[in-house]
N, C-alpha and C. Protein backbone atom coordinates (compact mmCIF):
# COMPACT_ATOMS: atom_id res chain seq x y z
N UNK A 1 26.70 -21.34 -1.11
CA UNK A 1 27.13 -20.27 -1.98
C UNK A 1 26.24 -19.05 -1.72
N UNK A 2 26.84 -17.70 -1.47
CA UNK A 2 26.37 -16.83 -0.94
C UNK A 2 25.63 -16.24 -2.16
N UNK A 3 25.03 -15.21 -2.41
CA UNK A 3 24.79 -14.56 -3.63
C UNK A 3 24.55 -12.67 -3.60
N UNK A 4 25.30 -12.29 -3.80
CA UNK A 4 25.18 -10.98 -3.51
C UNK A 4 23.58 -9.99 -4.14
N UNK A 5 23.09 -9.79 -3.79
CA UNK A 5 22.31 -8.69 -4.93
C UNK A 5 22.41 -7.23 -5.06
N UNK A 6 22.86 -7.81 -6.47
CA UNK A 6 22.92 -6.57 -7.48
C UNK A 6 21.74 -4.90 -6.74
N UNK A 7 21.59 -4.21 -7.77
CA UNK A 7 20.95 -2.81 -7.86
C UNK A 7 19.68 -3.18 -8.64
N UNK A 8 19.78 -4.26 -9.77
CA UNK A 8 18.90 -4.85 -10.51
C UNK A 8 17.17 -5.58 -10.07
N UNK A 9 18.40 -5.94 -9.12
CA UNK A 9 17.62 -7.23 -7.86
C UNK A 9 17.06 -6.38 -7.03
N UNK A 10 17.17 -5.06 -6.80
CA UNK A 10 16.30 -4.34 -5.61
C UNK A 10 15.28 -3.30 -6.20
N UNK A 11 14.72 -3.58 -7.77
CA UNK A 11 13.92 -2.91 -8.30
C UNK A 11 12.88 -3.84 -8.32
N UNK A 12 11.91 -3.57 -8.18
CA UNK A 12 10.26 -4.62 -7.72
C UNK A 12 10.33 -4.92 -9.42
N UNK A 13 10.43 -4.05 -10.32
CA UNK A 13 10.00 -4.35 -11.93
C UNK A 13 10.70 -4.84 -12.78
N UNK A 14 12.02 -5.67 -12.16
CA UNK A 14 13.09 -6.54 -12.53
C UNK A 14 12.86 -8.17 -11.55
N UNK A 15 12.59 -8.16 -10.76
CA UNK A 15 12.52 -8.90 -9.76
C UNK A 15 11.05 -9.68 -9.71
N UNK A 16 10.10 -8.76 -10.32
CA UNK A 16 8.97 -9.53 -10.46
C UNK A 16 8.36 -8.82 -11.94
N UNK A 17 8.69 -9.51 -12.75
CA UNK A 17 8.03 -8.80 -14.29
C UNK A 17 6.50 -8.70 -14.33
N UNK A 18 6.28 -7.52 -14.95
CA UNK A 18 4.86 -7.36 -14.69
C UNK A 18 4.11 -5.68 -13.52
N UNK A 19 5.53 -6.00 -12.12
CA UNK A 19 5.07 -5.26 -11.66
C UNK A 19 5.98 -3.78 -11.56
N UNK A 20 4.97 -2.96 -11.29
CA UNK A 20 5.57 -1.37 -11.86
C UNK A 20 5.70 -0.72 -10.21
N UNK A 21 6.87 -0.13 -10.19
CA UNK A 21 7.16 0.42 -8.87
C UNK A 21 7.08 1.65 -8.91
N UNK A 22 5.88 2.19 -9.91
CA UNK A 22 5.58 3.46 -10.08
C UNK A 22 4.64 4.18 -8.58
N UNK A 23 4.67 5.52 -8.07
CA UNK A 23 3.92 5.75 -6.84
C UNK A 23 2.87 6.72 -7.87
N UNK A 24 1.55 6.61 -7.84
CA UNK A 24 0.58 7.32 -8.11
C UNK A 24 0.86 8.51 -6.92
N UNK A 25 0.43 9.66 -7.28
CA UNK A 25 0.81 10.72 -6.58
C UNK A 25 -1.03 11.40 -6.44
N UNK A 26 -1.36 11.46 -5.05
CA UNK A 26 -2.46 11.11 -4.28
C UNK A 26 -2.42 12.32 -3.70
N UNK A 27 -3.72 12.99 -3.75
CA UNK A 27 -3.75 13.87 -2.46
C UNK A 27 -4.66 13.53 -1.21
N UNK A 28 -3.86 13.22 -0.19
CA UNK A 28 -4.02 12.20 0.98
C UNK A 28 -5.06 13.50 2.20
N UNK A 29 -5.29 14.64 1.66
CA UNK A 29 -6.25 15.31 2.60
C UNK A 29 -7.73 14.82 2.06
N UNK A 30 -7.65 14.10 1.14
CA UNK A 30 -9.27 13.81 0.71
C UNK A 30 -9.66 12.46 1.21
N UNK A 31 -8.46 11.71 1.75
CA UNK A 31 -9.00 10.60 2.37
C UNK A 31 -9.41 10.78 3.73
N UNK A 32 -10.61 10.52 3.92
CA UNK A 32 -11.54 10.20 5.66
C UNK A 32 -11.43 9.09 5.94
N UNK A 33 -12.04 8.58 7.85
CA UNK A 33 -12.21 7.92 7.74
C UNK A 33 -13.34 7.02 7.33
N UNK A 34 -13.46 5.40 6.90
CA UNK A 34 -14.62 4.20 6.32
C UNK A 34 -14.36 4.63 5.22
N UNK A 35 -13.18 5.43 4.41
CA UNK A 35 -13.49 5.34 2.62
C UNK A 35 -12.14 4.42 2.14
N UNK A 36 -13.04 3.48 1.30
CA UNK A 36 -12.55 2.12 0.55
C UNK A 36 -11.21 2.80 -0.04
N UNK A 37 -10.12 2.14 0.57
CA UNK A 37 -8.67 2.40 -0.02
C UNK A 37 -7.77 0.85 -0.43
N UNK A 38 -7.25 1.00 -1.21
CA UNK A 38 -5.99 0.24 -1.74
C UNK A 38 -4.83 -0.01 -0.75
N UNK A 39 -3.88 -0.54 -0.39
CA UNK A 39 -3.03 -0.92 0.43
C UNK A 39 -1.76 -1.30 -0.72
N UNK A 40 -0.54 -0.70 -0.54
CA UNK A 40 0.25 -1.19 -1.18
C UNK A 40 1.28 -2.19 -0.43
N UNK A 41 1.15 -2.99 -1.19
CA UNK A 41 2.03 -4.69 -0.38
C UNK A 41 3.72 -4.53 -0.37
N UNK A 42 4.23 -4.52 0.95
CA UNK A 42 5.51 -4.78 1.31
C UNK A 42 6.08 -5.95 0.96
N UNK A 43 5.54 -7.16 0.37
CA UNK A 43 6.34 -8.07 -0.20
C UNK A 43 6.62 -7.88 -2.17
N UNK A 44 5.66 -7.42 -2.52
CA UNK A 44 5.72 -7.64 -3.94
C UNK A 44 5.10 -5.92 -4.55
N UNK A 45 5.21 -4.90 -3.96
CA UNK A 45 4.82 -3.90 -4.43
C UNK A 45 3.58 -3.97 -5.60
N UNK A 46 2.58 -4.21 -4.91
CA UNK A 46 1.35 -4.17 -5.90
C UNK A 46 0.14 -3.69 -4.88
N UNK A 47 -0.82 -2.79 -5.48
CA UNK A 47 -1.91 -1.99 -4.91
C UNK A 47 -2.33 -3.65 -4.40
N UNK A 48 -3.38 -3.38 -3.42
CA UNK A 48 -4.16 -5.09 -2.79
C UNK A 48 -6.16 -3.67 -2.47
N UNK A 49 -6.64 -4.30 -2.66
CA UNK A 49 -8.27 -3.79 -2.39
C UNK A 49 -8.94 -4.37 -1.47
N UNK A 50 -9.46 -3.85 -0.83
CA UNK A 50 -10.16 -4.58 0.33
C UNK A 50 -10.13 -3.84 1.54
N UNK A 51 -10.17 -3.03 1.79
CA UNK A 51 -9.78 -1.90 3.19
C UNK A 51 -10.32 -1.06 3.15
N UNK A 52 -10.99 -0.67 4.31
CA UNK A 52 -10.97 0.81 4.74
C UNK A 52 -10.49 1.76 5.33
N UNK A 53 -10.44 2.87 5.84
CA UNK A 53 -9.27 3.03 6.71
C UNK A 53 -10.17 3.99 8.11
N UNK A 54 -9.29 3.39 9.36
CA UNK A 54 -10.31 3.22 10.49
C UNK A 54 -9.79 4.84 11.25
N UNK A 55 -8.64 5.27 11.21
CA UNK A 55 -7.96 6.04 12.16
C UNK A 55 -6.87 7.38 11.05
N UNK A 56 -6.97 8.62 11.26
CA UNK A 56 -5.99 9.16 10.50
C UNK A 56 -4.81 9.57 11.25
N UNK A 57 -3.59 9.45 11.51
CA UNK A 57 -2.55 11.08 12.00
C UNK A 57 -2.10 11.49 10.50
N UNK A 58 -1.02 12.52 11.50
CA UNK A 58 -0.99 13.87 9.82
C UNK A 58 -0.16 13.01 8.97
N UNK A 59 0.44 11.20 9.47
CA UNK A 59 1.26 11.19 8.41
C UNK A 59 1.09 8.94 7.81
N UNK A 60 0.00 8.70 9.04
CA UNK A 60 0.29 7.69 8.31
C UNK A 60 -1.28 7.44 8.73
N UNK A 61 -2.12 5.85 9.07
CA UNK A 61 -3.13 5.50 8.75
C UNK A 61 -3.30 3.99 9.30
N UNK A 62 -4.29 3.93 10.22
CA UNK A 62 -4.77 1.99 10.06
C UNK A 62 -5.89 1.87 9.41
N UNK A 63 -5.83 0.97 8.85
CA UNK A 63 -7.15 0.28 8.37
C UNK A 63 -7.69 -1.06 8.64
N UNK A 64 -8.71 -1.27 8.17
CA UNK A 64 -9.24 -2.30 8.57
C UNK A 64 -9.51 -3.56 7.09
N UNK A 65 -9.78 -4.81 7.35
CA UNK A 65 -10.03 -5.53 5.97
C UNK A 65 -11.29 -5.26 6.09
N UNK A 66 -12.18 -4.83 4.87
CA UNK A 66 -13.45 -5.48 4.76
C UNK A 66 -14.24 -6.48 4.60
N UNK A 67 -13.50 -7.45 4.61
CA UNK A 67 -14.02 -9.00 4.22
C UNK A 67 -14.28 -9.71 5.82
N UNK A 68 -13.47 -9.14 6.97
CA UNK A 68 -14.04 -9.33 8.61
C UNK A 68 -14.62 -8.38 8.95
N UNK A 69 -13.46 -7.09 8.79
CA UNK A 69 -14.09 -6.11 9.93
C UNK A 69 -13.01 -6.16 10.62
N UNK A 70 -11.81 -6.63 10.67
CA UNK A 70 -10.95 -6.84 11.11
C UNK A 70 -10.09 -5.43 10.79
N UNK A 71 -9.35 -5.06 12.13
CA UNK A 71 -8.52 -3.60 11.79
C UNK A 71 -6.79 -4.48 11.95
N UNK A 72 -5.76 -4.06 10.84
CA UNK A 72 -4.64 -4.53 10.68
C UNK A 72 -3.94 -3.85 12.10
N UNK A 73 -3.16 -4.66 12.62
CA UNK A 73 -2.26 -4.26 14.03
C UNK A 73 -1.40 -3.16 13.61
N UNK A 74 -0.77 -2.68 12.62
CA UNK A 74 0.00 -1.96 11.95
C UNK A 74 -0.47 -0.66 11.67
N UNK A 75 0.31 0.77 11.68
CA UNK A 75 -0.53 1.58 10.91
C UNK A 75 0.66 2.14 9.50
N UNK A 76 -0.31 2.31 8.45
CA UNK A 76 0.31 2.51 7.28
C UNK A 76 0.55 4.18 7.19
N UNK A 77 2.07 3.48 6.77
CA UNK A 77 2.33 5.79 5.68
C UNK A 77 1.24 6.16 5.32
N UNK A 78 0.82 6.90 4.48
CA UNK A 78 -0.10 8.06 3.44
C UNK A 78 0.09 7.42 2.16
N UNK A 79 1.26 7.18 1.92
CA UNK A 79 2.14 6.81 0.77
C UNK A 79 2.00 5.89 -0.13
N UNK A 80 1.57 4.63 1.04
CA UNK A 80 1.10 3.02 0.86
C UNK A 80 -0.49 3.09 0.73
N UNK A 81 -1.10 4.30 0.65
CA UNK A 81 -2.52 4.04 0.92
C UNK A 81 -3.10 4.91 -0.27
N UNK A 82 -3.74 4.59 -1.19
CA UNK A 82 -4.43 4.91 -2.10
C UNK A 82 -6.26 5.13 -2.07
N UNK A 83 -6.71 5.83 -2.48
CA UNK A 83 -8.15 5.92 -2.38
C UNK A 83 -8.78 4.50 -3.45
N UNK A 84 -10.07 3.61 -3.24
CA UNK A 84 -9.56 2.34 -4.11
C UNK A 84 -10.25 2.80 -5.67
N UNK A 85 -10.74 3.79 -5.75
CA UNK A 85 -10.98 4.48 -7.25
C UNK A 85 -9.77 4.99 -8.25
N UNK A 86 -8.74 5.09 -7.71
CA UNK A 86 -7.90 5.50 -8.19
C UNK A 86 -6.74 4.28 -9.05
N UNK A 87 -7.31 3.22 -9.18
CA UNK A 87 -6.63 2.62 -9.96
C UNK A 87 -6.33 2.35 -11.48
């Protein structure tokens, strides 16, 4: 049985109670790089802590975990990346 989803089903704050699919609105020229940022998660839309961020262009960002030192293969929007004081 197939199951279609609704408009309901594609809001993070119906789909997982609790979480808010609100975007804090950031001004992303104050982030450098090595300053401790937030990461927002592509599975469950929630800020995650633990990063720094290693590399800038004008529109997105890699970072690294701080718990290795490890830099993520990926580079993130502006969008997804929060300064980690700002929570």
């Amino acid at each position: 049985m197939s199951r279609r989803l609704g408009a309901s089903n594609r809001n993070p704050a119906t789909r997982w109670p609790g979480v808010t699919a609100s975007r804090r609105s950031v001004d992303h020229t104050e982030l450098d790089v090595d300053d401790l940022v937030e990461v927002r998660s592509r599975f469950d839309n929630r800020w995650t802590a633990g990063f720094a961020i290693t590399a800038i262009r004008a529109e997105d960002c890699q970072i690294r975990r701080i718990t290795d030192d490890t830099p993520l293969p990926v580079w993130f929007a502006l969008e997804d990346v929060r300064p980690a004081d700002a929570a």
